[in-house]
C-alpha atoms as a PDB file:
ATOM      1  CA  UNK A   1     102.569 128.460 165.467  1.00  0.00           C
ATOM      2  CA  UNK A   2     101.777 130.695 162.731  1.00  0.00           C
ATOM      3  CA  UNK A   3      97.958 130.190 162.970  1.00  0.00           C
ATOM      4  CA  UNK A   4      97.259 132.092 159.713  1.00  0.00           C
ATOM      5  CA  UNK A   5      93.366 132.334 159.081  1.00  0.00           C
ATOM      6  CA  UNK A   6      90.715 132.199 162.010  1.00  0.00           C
ATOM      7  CA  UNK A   7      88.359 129.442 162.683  1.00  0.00           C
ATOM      8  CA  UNK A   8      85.449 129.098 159.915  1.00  0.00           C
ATOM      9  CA  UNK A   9      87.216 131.264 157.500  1.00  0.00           C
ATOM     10  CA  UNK A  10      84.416 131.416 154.805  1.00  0.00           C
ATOM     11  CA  UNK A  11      81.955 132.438 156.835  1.00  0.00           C
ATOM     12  CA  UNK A  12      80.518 135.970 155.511  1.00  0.00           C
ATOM     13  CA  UNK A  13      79.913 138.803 157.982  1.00  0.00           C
ATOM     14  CA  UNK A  14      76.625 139.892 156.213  1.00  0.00           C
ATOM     15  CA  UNK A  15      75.871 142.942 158.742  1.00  0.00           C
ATOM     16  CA  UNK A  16      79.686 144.104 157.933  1.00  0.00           C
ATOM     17  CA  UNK A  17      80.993 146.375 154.941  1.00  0.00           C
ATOM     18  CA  UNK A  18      84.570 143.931 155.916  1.00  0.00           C
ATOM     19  CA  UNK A  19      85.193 140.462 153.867  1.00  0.00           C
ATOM     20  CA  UNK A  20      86.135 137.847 155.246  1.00  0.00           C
ATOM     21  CA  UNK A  21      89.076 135.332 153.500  1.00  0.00           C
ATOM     22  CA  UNK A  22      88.192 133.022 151.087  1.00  0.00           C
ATOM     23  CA  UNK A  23      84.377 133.576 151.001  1.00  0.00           C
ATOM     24  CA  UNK A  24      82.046 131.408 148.782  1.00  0.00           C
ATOM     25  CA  UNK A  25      81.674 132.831 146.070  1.00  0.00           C
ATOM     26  CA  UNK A  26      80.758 131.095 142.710  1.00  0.00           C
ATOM     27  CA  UNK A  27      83.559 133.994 140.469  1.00  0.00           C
ATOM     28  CA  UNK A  28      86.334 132.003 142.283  1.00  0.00           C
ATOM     29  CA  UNK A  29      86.560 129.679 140.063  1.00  0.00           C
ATOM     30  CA  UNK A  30      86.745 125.911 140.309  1.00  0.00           C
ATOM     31  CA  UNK A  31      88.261 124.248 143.668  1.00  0.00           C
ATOM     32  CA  UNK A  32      91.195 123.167 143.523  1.00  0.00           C
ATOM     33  CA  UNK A  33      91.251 119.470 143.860  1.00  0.00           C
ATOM     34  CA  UNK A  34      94.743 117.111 144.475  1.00  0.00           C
ATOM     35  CA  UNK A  35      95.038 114.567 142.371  1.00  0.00           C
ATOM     36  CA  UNK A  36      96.625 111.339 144.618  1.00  0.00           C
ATOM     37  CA  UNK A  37      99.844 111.178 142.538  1.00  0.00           C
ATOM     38  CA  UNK A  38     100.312 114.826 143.365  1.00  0.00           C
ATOM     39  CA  UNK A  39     100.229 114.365 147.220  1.00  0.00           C
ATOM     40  CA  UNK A  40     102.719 111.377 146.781  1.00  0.00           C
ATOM     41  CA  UNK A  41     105.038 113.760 145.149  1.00  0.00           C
ATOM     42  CA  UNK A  42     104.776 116.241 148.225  1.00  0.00           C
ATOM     43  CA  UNK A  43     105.965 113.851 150.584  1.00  0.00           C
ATOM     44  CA  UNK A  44     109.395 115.325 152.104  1.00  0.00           C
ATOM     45  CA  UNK A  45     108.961 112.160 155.115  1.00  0.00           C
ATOM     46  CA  UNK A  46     106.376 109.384 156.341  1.00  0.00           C
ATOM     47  CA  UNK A  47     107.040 106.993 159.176  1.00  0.00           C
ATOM     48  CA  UNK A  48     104.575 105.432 161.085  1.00  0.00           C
ATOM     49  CA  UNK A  49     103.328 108.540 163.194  1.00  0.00           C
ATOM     50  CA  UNK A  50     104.473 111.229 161.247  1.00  0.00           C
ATOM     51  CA  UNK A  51     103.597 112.535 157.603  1.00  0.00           C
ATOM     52  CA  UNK A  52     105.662 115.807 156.062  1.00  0.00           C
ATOM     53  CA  UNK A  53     104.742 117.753 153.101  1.00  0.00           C
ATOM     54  CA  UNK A  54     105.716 120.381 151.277  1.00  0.00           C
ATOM     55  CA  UNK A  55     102.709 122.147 150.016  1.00  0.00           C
ATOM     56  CA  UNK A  56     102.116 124.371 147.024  1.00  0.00           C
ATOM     57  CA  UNK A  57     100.592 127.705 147.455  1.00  0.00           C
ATOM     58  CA  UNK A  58      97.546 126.926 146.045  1.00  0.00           C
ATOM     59  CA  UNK A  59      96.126 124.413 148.489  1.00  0.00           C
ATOM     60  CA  UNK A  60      93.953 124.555 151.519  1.00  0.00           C
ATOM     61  CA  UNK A  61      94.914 122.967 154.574  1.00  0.00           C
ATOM     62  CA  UNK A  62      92.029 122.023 156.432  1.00  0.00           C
ATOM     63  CA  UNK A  63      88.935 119.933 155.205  1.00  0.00           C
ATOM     64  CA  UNK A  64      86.071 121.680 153.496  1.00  0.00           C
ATOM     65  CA  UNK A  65      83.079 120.815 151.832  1.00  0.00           C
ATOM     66  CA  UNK A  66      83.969 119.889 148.549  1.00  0.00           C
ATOM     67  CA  UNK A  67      85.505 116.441 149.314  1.00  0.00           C
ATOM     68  CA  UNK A  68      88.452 114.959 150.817  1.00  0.00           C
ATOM     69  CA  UNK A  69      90.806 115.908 147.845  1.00  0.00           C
ATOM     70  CA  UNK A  70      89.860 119.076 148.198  1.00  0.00           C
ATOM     71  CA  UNK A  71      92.200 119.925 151.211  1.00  0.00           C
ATOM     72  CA  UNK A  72      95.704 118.657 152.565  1.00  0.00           C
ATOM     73  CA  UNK A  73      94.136 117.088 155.483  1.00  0.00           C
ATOM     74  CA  UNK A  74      91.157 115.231 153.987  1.00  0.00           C
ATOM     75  CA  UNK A  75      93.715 114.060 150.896  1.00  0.00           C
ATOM     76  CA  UNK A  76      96.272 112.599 153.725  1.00  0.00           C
ATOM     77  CA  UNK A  77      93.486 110.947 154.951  1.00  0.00           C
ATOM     78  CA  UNK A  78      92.685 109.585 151.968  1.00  0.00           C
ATOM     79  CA  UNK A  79      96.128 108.440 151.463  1.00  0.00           C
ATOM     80  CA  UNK A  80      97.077 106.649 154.798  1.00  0.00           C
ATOM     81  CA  UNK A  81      93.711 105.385 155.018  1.00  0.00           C
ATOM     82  CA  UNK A  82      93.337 106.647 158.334  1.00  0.00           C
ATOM     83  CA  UNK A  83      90.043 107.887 159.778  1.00  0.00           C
ATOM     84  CA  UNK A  84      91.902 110.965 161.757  1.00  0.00           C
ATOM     85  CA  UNK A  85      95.075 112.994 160.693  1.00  0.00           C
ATOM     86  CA  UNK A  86      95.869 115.780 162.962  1.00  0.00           C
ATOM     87  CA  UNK A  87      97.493 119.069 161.530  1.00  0.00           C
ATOM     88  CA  UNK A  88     100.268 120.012 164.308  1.00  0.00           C
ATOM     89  CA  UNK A  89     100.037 123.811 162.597  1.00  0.00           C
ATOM     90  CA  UNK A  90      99.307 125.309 159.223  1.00  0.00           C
ATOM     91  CA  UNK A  91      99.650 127.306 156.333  1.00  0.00           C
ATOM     92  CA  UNK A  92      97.792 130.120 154.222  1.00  0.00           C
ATOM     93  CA  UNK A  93      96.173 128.254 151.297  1.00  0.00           C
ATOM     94  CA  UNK A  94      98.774 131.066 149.503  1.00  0.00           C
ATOM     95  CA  UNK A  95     102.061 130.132 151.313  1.00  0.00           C
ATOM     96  CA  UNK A  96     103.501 126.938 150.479  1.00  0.00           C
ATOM     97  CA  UNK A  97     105.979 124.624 151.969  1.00  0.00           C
ATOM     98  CA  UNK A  98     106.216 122.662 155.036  1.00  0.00           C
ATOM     99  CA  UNK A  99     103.550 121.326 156.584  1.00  0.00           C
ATOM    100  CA  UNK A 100     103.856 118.746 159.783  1.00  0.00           C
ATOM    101  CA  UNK A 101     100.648 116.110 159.846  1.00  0.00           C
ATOM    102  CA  UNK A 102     100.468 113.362 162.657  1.00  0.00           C
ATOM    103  CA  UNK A 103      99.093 110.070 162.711  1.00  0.00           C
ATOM    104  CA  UNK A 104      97.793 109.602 166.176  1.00  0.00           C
ATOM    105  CA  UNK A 105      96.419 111.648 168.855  1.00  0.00           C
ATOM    106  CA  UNK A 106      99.347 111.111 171.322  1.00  0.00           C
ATOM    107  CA  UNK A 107     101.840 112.403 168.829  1.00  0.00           C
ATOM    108  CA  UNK A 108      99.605 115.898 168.025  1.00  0.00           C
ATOM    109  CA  UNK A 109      99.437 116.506 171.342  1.00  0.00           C
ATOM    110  CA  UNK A 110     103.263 116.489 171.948  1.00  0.00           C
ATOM    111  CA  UNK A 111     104.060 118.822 168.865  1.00  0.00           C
ATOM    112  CA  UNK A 112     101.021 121.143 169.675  1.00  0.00           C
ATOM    113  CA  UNK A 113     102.199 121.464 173.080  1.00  0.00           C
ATOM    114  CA  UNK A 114     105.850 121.970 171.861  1.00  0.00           C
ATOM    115  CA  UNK A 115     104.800 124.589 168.769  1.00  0.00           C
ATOM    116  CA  UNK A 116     103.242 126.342 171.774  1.00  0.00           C
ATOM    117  CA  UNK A 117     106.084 126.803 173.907  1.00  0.00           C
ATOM    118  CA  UNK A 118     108.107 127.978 170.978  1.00  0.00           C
ATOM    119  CA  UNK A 119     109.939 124.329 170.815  1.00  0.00           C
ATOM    120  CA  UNK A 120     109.507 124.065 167.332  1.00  0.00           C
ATOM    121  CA  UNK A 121     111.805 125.877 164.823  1.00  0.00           C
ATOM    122  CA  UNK A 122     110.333 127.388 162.050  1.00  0.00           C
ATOM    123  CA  UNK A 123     112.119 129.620 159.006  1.00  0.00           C
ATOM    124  CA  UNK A 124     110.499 130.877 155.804  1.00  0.00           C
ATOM    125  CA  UNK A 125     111.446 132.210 152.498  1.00  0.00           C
ATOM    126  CA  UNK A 126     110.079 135.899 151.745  1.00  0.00           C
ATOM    127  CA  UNK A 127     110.546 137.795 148.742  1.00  0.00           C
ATOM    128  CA  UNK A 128     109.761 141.661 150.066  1.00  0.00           C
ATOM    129  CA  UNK A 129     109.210 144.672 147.622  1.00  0.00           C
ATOM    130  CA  UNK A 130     112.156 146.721 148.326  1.00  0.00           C
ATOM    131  CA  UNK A 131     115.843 146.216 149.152  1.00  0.00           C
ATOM    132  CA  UNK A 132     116.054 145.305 152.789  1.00  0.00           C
ATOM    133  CA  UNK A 133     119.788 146.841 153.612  1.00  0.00           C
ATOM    134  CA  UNK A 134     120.312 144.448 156.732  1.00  0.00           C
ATOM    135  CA  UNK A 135     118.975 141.971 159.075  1.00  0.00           C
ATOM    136  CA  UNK A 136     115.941 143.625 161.075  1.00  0.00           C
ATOM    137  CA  UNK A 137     113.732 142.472 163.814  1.00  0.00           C
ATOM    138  CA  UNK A 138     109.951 143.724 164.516  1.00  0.00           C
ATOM    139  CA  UNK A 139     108.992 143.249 167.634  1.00  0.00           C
ATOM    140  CA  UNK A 140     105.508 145.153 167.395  1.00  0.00           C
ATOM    141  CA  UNK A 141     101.975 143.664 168.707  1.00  0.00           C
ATOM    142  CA  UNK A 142      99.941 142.454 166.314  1.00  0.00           C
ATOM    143  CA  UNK A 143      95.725 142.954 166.181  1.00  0.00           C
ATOM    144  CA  UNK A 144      92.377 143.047 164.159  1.00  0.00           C
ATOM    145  CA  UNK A 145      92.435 145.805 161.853  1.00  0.00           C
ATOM    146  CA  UNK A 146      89.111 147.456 161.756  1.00  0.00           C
ATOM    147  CA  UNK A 147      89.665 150.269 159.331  1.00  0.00           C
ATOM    148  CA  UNK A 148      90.407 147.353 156.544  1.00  0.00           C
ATOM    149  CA  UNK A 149      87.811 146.509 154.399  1.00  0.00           C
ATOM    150  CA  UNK A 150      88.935 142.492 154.983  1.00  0.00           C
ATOM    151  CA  UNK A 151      88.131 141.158 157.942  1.00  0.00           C
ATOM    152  CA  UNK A 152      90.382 139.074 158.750  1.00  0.00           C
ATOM    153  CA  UNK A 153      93.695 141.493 158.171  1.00  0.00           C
ATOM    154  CA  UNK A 154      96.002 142.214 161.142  1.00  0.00           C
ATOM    155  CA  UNK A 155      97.986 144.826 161.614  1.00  0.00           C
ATOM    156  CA  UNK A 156     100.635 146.286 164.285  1.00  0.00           C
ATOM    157  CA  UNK A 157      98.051 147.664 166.772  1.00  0.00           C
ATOM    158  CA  UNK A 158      98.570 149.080 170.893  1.00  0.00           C
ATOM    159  CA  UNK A 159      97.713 146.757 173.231  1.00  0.00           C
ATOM    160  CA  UNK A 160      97.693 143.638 170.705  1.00  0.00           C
ATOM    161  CA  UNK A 161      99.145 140.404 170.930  1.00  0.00           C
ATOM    162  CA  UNK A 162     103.358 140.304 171.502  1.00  0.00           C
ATOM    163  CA  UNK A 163     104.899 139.428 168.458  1.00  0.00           C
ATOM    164  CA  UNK A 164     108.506 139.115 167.064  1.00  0.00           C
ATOM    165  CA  UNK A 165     109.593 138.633 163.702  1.00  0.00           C
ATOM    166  CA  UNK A 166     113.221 138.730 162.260  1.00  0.00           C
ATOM    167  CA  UNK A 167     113.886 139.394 158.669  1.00  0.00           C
ATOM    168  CA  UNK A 168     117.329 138.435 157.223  1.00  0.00           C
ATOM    169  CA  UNK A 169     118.570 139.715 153.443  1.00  0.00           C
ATOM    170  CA  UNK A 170     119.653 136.766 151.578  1.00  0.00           C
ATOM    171  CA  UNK A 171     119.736 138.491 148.088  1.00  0.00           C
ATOM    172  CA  UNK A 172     118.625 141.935 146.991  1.00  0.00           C
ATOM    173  CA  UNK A 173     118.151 143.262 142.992  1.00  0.00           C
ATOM    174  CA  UNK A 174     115.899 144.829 141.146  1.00  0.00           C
ATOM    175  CA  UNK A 175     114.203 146.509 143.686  1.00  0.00           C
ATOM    176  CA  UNK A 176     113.179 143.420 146.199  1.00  0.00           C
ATOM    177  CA  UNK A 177     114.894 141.538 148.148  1.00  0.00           C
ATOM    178  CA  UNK A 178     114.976 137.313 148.994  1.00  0.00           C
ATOM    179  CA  UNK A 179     114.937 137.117 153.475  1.00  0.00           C
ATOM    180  CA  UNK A 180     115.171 134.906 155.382  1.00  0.00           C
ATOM    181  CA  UNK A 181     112.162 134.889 158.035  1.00  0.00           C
ATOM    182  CA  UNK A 182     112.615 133.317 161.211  1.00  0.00           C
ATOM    183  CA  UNK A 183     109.407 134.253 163.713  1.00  0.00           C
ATOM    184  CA  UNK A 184     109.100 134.123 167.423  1.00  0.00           C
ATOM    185  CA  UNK A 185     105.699 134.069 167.654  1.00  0.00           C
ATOM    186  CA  UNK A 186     103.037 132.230 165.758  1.00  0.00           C
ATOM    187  CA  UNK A 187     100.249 135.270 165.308  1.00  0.00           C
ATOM    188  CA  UNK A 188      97.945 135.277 162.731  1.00  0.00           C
ATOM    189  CA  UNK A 189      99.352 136.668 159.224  1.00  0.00           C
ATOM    190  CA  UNK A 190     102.164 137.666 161.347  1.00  0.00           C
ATOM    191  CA  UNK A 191     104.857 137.485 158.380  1.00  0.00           C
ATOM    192  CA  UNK A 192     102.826 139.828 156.387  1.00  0.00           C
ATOM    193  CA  UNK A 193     101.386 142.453 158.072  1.00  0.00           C
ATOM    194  CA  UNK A 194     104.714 142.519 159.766  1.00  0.00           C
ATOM    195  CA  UNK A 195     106.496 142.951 156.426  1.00  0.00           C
ATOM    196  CA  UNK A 196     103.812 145.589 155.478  1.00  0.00           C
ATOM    197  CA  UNK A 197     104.355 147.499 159.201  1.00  0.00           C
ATOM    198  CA  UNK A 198     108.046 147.395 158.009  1.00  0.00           C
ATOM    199  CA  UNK A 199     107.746 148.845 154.612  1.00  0.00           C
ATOM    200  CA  UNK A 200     108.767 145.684 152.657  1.00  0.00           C
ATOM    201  CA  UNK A 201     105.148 144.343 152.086  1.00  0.00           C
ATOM    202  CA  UNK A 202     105.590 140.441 149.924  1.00  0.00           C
ATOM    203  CA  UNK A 203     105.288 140.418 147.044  1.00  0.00           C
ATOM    204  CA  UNK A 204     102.116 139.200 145.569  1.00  0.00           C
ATOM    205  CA  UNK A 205     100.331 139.479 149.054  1.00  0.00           C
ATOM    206  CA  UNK A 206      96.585 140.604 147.945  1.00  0.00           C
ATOM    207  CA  UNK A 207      95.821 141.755 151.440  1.00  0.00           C
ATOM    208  CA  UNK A 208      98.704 142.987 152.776  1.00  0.00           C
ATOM    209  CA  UNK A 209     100.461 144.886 149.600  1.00  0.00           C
ATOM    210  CA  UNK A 210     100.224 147.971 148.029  1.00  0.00           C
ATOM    211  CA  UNK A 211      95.628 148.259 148.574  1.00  0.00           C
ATOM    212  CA  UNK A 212      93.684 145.522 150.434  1.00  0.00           C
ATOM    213  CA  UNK A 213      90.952 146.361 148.151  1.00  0.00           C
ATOM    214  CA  UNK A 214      92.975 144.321 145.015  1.00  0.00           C
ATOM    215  CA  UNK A 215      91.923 141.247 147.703  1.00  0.00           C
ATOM    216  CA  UNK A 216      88.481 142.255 147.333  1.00  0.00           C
ATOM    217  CA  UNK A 217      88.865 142.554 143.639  1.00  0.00           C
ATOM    218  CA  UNK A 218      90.382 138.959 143.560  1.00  0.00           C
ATOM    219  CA  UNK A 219      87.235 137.100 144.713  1.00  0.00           C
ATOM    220  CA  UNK A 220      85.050 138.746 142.462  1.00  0.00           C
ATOM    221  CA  UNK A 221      86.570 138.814 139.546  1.00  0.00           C
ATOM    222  CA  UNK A 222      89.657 136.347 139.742  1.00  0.00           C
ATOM    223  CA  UNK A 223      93.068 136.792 138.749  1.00  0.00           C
ATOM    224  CA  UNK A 224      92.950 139.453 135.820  1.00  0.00           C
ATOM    225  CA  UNK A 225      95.737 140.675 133.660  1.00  0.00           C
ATOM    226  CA  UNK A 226      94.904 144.569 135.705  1.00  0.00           C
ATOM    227  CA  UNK A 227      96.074 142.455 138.844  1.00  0.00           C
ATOM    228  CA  UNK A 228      99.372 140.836 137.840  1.00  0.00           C
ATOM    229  CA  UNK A 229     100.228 144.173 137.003  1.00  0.00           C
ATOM    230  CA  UNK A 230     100.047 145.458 140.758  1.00  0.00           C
ATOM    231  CA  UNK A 231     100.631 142.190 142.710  1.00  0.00           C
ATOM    232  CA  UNK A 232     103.902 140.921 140.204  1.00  0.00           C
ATOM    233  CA  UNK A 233     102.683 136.787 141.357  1.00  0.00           C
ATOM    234  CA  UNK A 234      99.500 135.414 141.877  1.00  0.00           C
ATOM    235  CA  UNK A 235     100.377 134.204 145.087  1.00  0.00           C
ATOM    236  CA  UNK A 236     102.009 135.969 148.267  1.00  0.00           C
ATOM    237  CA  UNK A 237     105.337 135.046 147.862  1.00  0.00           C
ATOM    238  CA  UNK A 238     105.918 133.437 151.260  1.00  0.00           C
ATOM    239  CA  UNK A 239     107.147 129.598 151.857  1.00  0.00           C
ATOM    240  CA  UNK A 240     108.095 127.642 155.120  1.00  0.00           C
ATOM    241  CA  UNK A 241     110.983 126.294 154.174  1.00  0.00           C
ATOM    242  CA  UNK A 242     112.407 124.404 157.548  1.00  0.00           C
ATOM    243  CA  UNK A 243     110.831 123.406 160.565  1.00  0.00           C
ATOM    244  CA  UNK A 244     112.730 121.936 163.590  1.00  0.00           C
ATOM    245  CA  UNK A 245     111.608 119.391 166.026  1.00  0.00           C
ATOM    246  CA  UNK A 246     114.790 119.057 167.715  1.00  0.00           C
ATOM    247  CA  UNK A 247     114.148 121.524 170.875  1.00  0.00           C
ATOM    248  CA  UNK A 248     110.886 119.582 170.710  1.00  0.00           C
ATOM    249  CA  UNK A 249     112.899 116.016 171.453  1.00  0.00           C
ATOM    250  CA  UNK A 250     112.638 114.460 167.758  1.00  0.00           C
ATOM    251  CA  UNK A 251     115.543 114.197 165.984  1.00  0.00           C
ATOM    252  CA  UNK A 252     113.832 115.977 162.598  1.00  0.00           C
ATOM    253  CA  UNK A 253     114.733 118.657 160.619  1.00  0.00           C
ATOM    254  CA  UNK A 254     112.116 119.296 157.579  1.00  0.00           C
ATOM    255  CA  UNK A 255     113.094 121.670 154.721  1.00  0.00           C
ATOM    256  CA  UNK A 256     111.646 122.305 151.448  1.00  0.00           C
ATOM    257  CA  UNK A 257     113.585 123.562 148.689  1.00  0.00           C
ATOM    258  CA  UNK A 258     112.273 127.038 147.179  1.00  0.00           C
ATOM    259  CA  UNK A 259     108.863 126.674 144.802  1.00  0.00           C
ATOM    260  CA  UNK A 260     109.319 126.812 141.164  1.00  0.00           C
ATOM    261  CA  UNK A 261     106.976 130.401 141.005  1.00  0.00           C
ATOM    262  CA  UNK A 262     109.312 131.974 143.563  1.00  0.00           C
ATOM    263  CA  UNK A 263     112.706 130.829 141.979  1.00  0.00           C
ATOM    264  CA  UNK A 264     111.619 132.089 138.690  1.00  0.00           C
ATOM    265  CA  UNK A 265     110.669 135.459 140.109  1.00  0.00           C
ATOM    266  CA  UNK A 266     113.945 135.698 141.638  1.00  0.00           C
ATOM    267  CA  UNK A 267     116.167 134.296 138.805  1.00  0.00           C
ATOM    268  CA  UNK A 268     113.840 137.192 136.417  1.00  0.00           C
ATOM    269  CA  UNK A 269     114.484 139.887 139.165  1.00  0.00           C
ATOM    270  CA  UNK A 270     118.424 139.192 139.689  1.00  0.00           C
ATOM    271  CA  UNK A 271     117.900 138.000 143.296  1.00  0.00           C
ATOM    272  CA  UNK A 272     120.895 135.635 142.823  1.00  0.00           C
ATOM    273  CA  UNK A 273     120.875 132.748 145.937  1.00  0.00           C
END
């Protein structure tokens, strides 16, 4: 699975000059809360042990301490009215698209199990700075980058974790191109820092673009005018648009169209689908 952010993300390493994601801090802003006609508009399937979203890139996954409408998981409980929803894997609060929720225990533990033995097919939509030429595959190991100033960055590291990532041109203009993203392995931020390993960093991606600093820059100061400059979006430009659960024995196959924000970069860019 593409386990993005580590447990208790917005926990602050005090004793560390390194941030860690999403800390609390009051210059963010207000949280972003779902209203309940907005998560019945996300709904790409419900049945009675499965619920499928597509999620914008602006919303946290799990539950935090704002409320239940303040994440996906604490809003689908909200909706079904259940007391436990189980995420089978998730997304960046920044990457949007399609995100798999169960309704009961048994049914998690089938789709955990099968997202762990890679029996769960997963492709995203990337647009990367640069014109990719051709389909290439990264098969580099993936780690904790200590010289970043963000603590929770990875980057392609000896002796890290095995992971495989395969990046496929689907248009190219204007000096970026749309790929298709098809991954191997679920490592954390594994899309990005690949895509920054490669040369092709996303667009929009605060940590993993042109400074990691700009990151740092975003939670104290929010998004500025000085940062759309550098970063292009406001978001890293990264959405899971299918997932699979054939090889896993279900006869699904999830997809999410691409967001409004990324069709309109590519439609201003020339990236013609």
């Amino acid at each position: 699975m593409n386990a993005e952010t580590p447990a208790g993300p917005e926990d602050f390493h005090a004793n560390s000059l390194r941030a860690c994601a999403w800390p609390r801090r009051p210059k963010q802003g207000p949280v972003r809360m779902i209203a309940p006609e907005e998560l019945t508009g996300w709904i790409v399937h419900e049945d009675a042990r499965l619920l499928v979203v597509s999620k914008p890139g602006d919303v946290v996954c799990h539950p935090s301490k704002a409320g239940p409408w303040s994440s996906l998981v604490g809003a689908a409980r909200e909706y079904t009215q259940l007391p436990v929803m189980h995420l089978v894997f998730r997304l960046d609060r920044e990457t949007s698209g399609i995100v798999v929720l169960t309704k009961d225990a048994k049914m998690a533990s089938r789709l955990q199990t099968a997202m762990q033995e890679r029996k769960v097919g997963k492709a995203y939509q990337a647009i990367l700075t640069g014109e990719l030429a051709g389909p290439v595959t990264v098969d580099q190991p993936l780690g904790d980058d200590t010289g970043s100033p963000v603590f929770v960055k990875s980057a392609v590291v000896a002796g890290g974790q095995a992971a495989v990532t395969h990046f496929s041109p689907v248009a190219t203009g204007g000096g970026f191109t749309l790929a298709r993203v098809v991954t191997e392995t679920g490592r954390k931020h594994q899309i990005r820092a690949h895509a920054q390993w490669l040369g092709y960093p996303l667009v929009g991606d605060k940590i993993y673009g042109p400074d990691a600093r700009l990151y740092l820059e975003f939670i104290d100061s929010g998004w500025t005018d000085a940062l759309a400059a550098k970063l292009l979006l406001p978001r890293q430009a990264l959405h899971c648009a299918e997932i699979d659960l054939r090889p896993a024995g279900l006869e699904y196959v999830f997809r999410a169209p691409l967001p409004e924000d990324m069709r309109g970069f590519c439609s201003q860019h020339g990236l013609v689908m």
